[in-house]
N, C-alpha and C. Protein backbone atom coordinates (compact mmCIF):
# COMPACT_ATOMS: atom_id res chain seq x y z
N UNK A 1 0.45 14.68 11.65
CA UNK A 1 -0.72 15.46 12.02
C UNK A 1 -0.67 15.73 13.52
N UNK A 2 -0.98 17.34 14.04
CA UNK A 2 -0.27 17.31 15.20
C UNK A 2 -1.69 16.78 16.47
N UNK A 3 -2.89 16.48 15.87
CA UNK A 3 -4.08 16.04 16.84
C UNK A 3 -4.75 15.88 16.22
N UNK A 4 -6.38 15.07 16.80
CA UNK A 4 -7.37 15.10 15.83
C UNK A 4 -8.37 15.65 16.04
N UNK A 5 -9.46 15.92 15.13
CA UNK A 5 -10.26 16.87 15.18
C UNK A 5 -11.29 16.89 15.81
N UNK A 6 -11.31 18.27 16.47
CA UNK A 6 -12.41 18.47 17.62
C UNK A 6 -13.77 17.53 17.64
N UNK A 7 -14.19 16.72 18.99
CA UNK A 7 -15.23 16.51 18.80
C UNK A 7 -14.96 14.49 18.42
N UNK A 8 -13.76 14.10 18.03
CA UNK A 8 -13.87 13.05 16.92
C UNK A 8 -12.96 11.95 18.24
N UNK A 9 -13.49 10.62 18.30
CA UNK A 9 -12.83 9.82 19.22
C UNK A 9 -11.80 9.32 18.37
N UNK A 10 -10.98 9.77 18.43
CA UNK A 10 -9.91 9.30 17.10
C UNK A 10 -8.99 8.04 17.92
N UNK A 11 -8.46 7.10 17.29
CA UNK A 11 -7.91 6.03 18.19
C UNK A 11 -6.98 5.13 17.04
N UNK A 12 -6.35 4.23 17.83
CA UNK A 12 -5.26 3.51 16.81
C UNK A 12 -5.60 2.15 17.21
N UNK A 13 -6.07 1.02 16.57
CA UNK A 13 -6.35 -0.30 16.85
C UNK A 13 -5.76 -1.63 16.36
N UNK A 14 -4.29 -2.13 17.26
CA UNK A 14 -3.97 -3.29 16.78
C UNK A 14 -4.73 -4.47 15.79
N UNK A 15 -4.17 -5.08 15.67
CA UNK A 15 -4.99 -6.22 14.58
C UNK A 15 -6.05 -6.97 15.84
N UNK A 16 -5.96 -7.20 17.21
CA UNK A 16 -6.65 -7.54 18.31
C UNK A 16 -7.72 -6.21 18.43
N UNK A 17 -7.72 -5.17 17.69
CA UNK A 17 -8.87 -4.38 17.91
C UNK A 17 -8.66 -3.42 19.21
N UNK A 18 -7.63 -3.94 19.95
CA UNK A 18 -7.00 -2.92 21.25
C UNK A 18 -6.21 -1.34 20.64
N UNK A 19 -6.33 -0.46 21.63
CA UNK A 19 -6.21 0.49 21.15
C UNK A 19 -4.96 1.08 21.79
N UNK A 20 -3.96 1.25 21.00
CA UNK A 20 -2.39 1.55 21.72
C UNK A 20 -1.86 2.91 20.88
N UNK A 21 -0.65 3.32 21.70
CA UNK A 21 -0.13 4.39 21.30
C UNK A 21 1.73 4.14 21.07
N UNK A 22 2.02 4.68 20.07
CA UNK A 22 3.86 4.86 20.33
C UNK A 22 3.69 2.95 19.42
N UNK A 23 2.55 3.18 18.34
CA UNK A 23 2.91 1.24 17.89
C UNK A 23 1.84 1.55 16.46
N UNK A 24 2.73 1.06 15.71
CA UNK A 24 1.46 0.74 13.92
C UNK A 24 0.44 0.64 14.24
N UNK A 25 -0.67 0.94 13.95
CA UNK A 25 -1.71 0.43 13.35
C UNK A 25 -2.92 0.80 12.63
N UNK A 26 -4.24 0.66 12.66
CA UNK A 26 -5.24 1.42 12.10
C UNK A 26 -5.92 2.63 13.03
N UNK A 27 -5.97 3.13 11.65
CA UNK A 27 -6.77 4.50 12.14
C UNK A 27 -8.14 4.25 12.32
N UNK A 28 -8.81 4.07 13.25
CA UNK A 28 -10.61 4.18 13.65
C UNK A 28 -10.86 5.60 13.95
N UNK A 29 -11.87 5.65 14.62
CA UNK A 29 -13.06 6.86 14.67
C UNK A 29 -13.91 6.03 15.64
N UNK A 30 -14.70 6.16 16.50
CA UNK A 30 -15.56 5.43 17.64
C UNK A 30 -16.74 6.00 17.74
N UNK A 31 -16.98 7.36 17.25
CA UNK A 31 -17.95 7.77 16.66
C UNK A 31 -18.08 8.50 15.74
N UNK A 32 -19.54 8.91 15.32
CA UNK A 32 -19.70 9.85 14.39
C UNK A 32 -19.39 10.77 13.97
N UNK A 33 -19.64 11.42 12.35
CA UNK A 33 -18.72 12.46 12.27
C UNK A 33 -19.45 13.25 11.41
N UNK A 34 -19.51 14.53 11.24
CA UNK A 34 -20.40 15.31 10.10
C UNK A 34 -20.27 14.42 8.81
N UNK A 35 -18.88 14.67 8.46
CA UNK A 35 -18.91 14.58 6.75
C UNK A 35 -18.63 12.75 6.63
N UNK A 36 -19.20 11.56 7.42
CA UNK A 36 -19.14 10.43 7.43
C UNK A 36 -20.02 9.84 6.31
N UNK A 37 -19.85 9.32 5.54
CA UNK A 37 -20.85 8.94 4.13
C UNK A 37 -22.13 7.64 4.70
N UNK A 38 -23.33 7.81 4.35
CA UNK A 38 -24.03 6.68 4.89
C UNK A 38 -24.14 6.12 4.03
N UNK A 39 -23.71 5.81 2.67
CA UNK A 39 -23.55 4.71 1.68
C UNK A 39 -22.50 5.04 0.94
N UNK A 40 -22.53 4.40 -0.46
CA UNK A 40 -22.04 4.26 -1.89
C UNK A 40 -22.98 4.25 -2.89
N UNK A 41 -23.09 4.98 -4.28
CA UNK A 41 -24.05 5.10 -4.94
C UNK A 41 -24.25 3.63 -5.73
N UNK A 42 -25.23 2.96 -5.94
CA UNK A 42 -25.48 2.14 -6.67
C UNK A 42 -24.97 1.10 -5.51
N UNK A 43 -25.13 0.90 -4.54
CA UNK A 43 -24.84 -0.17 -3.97
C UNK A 43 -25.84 -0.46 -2.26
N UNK A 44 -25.68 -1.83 -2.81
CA UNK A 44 -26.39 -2.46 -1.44
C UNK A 44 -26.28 -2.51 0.19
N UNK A 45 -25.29 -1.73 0.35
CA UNK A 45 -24.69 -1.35 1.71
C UNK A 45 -23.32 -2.55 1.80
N UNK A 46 -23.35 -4.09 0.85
CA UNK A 46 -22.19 -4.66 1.09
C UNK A 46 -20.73 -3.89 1.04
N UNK A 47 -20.46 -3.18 0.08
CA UNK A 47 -19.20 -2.59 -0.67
C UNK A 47 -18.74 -1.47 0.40
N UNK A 48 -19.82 -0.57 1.22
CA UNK A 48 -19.88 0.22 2.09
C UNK A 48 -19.48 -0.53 3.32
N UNK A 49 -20.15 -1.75 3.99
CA UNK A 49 -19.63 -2.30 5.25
C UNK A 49 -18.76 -2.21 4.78
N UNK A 50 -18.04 -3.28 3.92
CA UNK A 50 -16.74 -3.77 4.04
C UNK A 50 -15.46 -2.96 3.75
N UNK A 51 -15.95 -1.58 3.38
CA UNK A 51 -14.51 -0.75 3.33
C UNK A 51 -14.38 0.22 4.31
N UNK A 52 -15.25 0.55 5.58
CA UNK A 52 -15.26 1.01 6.48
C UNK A 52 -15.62 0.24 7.86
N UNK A 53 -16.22 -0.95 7.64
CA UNK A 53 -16.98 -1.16 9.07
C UNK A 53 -17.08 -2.81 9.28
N UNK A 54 -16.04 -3.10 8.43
CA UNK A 54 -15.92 -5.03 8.61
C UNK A 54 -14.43 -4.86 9.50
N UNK A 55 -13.88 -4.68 9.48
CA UNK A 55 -12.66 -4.64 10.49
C UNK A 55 -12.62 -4.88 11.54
N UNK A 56 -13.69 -3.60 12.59
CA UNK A 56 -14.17 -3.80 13.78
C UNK A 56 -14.89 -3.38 14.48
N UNK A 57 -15.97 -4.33 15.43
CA UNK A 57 -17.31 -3.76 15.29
C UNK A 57 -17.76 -2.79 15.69
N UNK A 58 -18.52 -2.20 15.06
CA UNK A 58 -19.55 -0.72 15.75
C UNK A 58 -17.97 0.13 15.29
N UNK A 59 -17.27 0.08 14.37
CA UNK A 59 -16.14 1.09 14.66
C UNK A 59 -16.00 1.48 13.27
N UNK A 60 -15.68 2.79 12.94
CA UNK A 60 -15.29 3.06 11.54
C UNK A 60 -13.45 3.16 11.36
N UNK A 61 -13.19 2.15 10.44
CA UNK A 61 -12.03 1.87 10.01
C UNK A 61 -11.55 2.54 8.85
N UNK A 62 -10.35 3.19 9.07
CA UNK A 62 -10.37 4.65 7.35
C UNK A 62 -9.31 4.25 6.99
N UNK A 63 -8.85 3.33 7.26
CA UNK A 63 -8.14 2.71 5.73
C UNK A 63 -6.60 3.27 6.20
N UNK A 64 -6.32 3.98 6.87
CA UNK A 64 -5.06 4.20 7.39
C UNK A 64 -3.43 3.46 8.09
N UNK A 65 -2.77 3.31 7.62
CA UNK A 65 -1.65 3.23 8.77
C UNK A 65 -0.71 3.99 9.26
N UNK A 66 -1.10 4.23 10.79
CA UNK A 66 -0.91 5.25 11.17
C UNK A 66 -0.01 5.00 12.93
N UNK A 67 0.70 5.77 14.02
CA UNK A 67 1.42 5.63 14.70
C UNK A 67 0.38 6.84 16.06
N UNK A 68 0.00 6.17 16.52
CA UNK A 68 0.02 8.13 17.46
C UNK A 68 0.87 7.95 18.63
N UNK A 69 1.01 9.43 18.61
CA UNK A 69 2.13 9.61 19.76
C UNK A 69 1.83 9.63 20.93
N UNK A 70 2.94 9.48 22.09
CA UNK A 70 2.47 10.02 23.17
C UNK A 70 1.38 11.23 23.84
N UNK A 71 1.79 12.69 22.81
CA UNK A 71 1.36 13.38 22.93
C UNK A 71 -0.15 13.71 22.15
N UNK A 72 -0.90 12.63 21.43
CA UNK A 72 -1.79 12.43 20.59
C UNK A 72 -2.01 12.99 19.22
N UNK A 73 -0.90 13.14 18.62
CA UNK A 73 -0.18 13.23 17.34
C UNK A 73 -0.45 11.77 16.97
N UNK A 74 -0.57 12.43 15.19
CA UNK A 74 0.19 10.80 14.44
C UNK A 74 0.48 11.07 12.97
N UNK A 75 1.11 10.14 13.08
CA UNK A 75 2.04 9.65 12.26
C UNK A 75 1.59 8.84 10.45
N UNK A 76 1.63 9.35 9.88
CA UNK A 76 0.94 8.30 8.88
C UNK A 76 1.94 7.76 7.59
N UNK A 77 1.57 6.57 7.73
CA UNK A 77 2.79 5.40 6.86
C UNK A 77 2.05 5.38 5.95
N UNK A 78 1.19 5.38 5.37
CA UNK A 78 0.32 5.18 4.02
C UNK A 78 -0.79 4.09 4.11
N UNK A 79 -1.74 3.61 3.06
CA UNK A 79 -3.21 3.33 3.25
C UNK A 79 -2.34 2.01 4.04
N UNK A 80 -3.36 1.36 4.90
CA UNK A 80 -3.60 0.29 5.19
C UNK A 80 -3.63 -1.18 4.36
N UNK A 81 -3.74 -0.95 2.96
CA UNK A 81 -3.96 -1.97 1.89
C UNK A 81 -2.49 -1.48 1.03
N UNK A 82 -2.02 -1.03 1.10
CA UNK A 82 -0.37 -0.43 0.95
C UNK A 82 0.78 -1.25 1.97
N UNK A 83 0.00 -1.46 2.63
CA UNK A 83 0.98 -2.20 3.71
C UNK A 83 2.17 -3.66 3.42
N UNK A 84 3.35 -3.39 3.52
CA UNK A 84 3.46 -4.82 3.71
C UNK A 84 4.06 -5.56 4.18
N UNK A 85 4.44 -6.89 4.70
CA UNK A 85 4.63 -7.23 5.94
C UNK A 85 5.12 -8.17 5.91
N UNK A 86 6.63 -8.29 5.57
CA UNK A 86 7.62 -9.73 5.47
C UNK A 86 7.61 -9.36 6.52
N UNK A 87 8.20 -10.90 7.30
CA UNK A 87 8.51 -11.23 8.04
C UNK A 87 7.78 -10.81 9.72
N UNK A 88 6.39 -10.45 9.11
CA UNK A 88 5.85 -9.99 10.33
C UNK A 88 6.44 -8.57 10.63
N UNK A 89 6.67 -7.87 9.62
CA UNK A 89 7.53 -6.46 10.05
C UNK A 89 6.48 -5.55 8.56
N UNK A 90 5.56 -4.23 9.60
CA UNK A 90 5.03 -3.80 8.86
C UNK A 90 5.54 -2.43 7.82
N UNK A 91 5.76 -2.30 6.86
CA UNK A 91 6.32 -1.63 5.58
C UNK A 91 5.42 -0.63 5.45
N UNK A 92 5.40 0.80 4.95
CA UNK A 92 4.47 1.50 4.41
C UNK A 92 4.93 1.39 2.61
N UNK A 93 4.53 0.71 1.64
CA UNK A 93 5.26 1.30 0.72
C UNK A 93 5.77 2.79 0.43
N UNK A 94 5.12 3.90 1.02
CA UNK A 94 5.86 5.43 0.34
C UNK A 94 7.58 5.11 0.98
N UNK A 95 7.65 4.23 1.99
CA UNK A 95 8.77 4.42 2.66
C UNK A 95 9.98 3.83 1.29
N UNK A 96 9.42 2.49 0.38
CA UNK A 96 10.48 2.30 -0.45
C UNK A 96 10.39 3.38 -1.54
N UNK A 97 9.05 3.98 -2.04
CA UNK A 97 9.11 4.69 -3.12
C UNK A 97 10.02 6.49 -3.26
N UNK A 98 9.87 6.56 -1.53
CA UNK A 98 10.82 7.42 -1.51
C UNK A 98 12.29 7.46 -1.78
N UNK A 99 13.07 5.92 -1.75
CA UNK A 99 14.04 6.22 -1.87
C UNK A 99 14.30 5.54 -3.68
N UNK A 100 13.22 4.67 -4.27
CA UNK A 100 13.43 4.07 -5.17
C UNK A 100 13.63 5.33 -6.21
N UNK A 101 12.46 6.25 -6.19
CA UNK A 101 12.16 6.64 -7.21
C UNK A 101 13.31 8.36 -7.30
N UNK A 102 14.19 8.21 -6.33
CA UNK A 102 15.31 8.90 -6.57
C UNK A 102 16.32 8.22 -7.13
N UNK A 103 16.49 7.66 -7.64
CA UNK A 103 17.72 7.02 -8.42
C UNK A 103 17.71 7.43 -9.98
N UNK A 104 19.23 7.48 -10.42
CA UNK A 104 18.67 7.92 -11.62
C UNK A 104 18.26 6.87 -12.59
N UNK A 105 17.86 7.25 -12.88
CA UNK A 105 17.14 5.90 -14.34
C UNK A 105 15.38 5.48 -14.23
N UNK A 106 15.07 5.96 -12.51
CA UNK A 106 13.99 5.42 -12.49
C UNK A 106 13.03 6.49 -12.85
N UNK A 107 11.57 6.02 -12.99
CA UNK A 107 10.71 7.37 -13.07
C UNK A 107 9.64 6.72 -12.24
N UNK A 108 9.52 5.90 -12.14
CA UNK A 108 8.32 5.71 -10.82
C UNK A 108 8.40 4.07 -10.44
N UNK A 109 7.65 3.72 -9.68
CA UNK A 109 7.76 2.46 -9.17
C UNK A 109 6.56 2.23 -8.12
N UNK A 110 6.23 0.98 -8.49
CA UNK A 110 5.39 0.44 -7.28
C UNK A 110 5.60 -0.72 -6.66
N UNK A 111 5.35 -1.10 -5.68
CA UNK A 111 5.68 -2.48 -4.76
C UNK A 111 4.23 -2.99 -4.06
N UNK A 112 4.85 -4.40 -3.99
CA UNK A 112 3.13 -5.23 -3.63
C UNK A 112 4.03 -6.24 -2.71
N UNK A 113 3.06 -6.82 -2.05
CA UNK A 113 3.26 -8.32 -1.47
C UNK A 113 2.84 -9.25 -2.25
N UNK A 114 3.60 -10.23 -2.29
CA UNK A 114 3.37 -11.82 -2.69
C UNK A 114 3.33 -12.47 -1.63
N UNK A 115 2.43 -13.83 -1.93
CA UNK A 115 2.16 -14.70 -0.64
C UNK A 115 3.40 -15.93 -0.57
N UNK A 116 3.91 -16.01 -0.08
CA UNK A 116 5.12 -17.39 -0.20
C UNK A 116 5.21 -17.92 0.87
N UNK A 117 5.14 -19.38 0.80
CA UNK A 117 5.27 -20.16 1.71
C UNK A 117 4.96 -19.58 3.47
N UNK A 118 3.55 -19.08 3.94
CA UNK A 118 3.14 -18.32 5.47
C UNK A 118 3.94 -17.20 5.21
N UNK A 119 4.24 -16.57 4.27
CA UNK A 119 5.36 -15.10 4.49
C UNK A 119 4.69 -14.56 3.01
N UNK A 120 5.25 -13.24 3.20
CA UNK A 120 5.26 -12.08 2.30
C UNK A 120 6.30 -12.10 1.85
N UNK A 121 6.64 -11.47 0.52
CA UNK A 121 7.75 -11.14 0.18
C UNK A 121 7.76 -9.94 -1.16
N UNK A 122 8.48 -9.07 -0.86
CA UNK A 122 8.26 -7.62 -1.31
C UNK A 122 7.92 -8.19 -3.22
N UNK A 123 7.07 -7.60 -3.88
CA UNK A 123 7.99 -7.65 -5.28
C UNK A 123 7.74 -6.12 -5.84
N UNK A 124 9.16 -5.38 -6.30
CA UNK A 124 8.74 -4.57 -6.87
C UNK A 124 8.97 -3.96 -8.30
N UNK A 125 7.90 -3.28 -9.04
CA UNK A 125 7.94 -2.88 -10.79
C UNK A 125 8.33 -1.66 -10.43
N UNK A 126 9.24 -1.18 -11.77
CA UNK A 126 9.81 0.00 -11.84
C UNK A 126 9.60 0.65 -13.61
N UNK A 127 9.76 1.59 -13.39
CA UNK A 127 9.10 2.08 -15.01
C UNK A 127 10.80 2.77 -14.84
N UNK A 128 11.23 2.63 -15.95
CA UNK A 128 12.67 3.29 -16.62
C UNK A 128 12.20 4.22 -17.60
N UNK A 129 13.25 5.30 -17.51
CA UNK A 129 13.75 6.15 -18.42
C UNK A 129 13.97 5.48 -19.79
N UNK A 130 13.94 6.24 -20.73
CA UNK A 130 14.32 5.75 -22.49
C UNK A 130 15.99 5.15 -22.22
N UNK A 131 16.19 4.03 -22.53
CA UNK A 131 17.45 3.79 -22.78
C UNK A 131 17.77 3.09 -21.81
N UNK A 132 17.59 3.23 -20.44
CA UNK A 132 18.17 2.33 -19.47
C UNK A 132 17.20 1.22 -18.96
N UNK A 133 18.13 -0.03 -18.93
CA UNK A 133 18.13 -1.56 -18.76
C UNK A 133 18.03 -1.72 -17.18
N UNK A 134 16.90 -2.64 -16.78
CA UNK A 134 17.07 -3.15 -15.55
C UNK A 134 17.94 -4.09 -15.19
N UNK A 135 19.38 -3.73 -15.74
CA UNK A 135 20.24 -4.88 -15.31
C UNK A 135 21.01 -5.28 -13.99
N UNK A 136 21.93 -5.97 -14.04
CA UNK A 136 22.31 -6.46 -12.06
C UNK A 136 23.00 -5.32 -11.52
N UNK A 137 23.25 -4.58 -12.34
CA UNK A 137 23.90 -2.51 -11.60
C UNK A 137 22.92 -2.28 -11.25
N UNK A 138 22.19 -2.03 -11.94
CA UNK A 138 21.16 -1.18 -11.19
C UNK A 138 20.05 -1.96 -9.99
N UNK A 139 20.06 -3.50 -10.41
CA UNK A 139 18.94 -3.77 -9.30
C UNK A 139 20.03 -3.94 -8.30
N UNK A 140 21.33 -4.05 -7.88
CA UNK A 140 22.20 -4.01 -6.70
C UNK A 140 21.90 -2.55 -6.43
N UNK A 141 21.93 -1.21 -7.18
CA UNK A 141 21.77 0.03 -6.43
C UNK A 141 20.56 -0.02 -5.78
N UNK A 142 19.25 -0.13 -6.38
CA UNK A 142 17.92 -0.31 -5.64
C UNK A 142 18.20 -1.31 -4.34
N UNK A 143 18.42 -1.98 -4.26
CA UNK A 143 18.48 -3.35 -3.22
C UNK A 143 19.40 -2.45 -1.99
N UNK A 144 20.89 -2.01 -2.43
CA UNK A 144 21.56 -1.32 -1.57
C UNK A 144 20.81 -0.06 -1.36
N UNK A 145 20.52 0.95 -1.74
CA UNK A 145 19.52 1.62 -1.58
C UNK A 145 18.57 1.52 -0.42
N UNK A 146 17.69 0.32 -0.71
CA UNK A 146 16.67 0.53 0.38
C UNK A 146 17.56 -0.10 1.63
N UNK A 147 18.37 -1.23 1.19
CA UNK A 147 18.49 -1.59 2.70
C UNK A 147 19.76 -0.30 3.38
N UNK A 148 20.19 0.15 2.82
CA UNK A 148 20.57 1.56 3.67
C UNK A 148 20.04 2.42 4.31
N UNK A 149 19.10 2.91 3.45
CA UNK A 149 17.99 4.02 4.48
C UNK A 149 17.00 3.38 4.27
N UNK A 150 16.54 2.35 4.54
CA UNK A 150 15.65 1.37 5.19
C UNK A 150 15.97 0.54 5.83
N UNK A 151 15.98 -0.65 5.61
CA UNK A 151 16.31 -1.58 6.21
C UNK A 151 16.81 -2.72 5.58
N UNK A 152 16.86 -3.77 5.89
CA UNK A 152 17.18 -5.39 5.25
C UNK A 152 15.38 -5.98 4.42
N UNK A 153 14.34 -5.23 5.57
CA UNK A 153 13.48 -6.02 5.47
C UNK A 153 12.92 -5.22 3.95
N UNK A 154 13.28 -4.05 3.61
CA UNK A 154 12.36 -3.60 2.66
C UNK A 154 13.27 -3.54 1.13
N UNK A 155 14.53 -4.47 1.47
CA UNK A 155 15.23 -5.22 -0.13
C UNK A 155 14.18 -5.66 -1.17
N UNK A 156 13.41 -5.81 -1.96
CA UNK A 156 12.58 -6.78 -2.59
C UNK A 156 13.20 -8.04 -3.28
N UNK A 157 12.13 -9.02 -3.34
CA UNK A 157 12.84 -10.11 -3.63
C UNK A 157 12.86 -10.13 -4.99
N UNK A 158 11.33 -9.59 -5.64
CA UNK A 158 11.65 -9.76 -7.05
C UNK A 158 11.70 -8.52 -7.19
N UNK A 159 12.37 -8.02 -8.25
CA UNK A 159 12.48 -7.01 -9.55
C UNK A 159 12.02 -7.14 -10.83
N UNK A 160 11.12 -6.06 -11.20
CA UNK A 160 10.89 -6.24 -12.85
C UNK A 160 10.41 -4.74 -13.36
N UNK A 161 10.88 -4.96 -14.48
CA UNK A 161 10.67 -3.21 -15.39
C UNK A 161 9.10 -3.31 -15.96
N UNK A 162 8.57 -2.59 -15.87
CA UNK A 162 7.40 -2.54 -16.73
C UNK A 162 7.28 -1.04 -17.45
N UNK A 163 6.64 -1.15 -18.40
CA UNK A 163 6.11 -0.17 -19.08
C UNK A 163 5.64 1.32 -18.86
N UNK A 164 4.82 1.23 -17.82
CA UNK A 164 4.56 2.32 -16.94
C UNK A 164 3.96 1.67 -15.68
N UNK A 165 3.47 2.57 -14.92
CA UNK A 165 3.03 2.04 -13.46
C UNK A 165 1.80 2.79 -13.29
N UNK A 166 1.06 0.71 -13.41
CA UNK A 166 -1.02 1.24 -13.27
C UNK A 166 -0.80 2.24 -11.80
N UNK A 167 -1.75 3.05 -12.76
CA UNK A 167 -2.42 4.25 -11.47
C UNK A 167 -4.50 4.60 -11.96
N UNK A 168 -4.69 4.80 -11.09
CA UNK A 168 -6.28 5.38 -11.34
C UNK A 168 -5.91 6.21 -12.14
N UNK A 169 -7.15 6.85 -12.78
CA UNK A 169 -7.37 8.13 -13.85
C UNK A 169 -7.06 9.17 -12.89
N UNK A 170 -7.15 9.44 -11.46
CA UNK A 170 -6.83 10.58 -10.84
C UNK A 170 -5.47 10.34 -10.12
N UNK A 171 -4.43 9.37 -10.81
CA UNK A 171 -2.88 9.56 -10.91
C UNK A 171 -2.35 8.68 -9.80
N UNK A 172 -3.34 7.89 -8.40
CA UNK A 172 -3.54 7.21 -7.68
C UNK A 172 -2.64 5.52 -8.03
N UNK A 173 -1.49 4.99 -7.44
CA UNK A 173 -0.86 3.61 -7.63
C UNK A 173 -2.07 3.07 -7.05
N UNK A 174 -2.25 2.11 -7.86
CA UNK A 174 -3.34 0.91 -7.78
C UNK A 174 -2.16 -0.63 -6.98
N UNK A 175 -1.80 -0.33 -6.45
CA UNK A 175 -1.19 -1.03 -5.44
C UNK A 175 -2.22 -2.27 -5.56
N UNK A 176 -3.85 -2.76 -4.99
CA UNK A 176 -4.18 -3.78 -4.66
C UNK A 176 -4.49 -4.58 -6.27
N UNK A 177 -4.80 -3.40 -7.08
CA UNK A 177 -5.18 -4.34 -8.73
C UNK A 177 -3.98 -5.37 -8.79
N UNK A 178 -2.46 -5.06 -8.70
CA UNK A 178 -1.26 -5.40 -9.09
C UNK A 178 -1.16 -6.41 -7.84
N UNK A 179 -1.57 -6.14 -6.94
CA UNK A 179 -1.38 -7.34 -5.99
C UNK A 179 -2.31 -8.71 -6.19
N UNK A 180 -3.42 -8.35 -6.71
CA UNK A 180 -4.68 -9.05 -7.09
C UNK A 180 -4.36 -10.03 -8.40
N UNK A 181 -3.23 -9.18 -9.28
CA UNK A 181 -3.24 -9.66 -10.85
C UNK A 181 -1.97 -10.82 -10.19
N UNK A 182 -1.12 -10.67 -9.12
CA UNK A 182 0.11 -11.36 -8.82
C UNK A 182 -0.58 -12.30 -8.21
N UNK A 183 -1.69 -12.53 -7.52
CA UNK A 183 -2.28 -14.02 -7.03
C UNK A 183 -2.89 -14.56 -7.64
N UNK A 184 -3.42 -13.96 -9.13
CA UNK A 184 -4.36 -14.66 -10.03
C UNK A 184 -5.84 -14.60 -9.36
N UNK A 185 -6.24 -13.35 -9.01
CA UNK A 185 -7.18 -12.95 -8.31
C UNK A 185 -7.73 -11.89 -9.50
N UNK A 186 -9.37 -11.41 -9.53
CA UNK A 186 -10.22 -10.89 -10.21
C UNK A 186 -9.95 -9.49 -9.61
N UNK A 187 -9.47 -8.50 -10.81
CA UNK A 187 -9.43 -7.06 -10.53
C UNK A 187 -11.01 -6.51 -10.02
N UNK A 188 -11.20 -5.85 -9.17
CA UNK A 188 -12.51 -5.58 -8.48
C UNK A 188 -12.68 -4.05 -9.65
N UNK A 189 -12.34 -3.29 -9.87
CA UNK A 189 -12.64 -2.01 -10.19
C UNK A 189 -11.64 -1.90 -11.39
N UNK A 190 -11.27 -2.87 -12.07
CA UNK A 190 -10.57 -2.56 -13.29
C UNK A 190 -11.04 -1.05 -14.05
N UNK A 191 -12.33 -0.59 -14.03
CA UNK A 191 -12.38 0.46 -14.82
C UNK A 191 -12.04 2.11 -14.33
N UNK A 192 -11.64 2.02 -13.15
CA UNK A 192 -11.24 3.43 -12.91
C UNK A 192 -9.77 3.27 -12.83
N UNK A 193 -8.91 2.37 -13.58
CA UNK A 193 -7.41 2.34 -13.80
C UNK A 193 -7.28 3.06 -15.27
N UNK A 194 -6.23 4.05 -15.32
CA UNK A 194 -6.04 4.72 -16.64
C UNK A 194 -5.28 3.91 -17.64
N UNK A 195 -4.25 3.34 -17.04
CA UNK A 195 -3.53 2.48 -18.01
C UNK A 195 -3.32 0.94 -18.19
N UNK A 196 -4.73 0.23 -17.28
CA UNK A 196 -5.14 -1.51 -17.24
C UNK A 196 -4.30 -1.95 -18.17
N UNK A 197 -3.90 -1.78 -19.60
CA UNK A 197 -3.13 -2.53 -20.55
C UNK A 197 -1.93 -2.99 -19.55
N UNK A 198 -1.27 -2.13 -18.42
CA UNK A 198 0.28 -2.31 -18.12
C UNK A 198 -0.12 -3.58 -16.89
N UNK A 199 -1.73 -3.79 -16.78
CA UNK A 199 -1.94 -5.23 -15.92
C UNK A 199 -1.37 -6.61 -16.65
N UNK A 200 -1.60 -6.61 -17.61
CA UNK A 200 -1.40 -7.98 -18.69
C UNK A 200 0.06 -7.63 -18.87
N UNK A 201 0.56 -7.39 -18.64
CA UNK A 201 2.46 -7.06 -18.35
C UNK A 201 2.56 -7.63 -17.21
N UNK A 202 2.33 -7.34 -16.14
CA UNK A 202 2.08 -7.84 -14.56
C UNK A 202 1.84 -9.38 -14.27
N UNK A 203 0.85 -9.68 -15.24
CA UNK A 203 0.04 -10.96 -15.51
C UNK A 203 1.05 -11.73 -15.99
N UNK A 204 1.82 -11.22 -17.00
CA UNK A 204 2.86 -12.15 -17.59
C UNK A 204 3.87 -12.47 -16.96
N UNK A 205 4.74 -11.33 -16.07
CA UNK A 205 5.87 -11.47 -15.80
C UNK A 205 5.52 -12.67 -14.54
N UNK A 206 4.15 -12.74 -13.81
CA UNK A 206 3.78 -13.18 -12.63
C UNK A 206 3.75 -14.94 -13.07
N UNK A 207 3.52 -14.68 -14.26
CA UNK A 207 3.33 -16.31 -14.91
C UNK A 207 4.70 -16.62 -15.33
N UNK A 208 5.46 -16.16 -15.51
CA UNK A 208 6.70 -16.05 -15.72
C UNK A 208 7.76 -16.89 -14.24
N UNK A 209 7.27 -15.84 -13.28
CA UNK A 209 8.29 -16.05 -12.27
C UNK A 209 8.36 -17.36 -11.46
């Protein structure tokens, strides 16, 4: 995006809440904005703080990870809750799905963090084509794959095939449900997922591993 929009204190805020340029981080706003929502329907203002305005104070937080430039451009890596972060090294997932979901055999894929021992560690589901096996060919092409035009850090540690890949009813990867179902944590919004059955797949393989 080559600036931001007239009028709008647009800014980038380390996890310290400092505001830097030419470095990851969240996208804020410092003030107001026409089309800024003053609630959520059916709700008590909790669900509303906390997805815009628990981060940091007096500041609206949009869920972004984002880079700006020198020239006050930026850059955007994907949501903020998409993020993930072995080794202290921050990941956008679109960055693996771009190269995963070119291979042949695959048809889509999603990736989450797991918590292990003070670290993250990638795990990612892949939905296959009719006929082809997630076997050690193919998870060596994925693995070589990313760490070629990625890096070392965005290899995943686990691999597993699933069925299809949960998305919302408006086609959206549910990235945090699948991260939620991998800690044995309570899906918050199970009902705007189109295909929840492919969670209890998730659930298993997670009890599994």
């Amino acid at each position: 995006m080559p600036s931001a929009g007239l009028g709008l204190n647009v800014q980038v805020f380390n996890t310290n809440g400092e505001s830097v340029k030419e470095e990851r981080g969240e996208l804020v706003c410092l003030n107001s904005f026409p089309n800024q929502p003053v609630g959520f329907w059916n709700d008590d203002g909790e669900r509303y703080h906390n997805a815009y305005w628990a981060d940091f104070e007096q500041c609206w937080s949009h869920g972004d990870d984002v880079l700006m430039t020198s020239h006050g451009g930026m850059r955007f890596f994907g949501r903020s809750d998409a993020i993930l972060n072995p080794g202290g090294v921050r990941i956008g997932t679109a960055e693996i799905y771009q190269q995963v979901n070119q291979l042949d055999g695959i048809i889509d894929s999603i990736a989450v963090g797991r918590t292990h021992l003070n670290d993250e560690k990638i795990v990612l589901f892949v939905q296959l084509s009719p006929s082809v096996e997630l076997d050690d060919k193919l998870q060596h092409a994925i693995k070589q794959q990313l760490k070629t035009h990625c890096s070392p850090r965005h290899v995943p540690s686990e691999i597993y095939a699933i069925s299809e890949i949960p998305k919302t009813k408006s086609g959206k990867l549910v990235e945090l449900a699948v991260k939620q179902v991998l800690h044995g944590q309570e899906i918050k919004n199970k009902g705007a997922i189109a295909n929840p059955h492919v969670l209890d797949e998730v659930a298993q393989l997670a009890h599994t591993a």
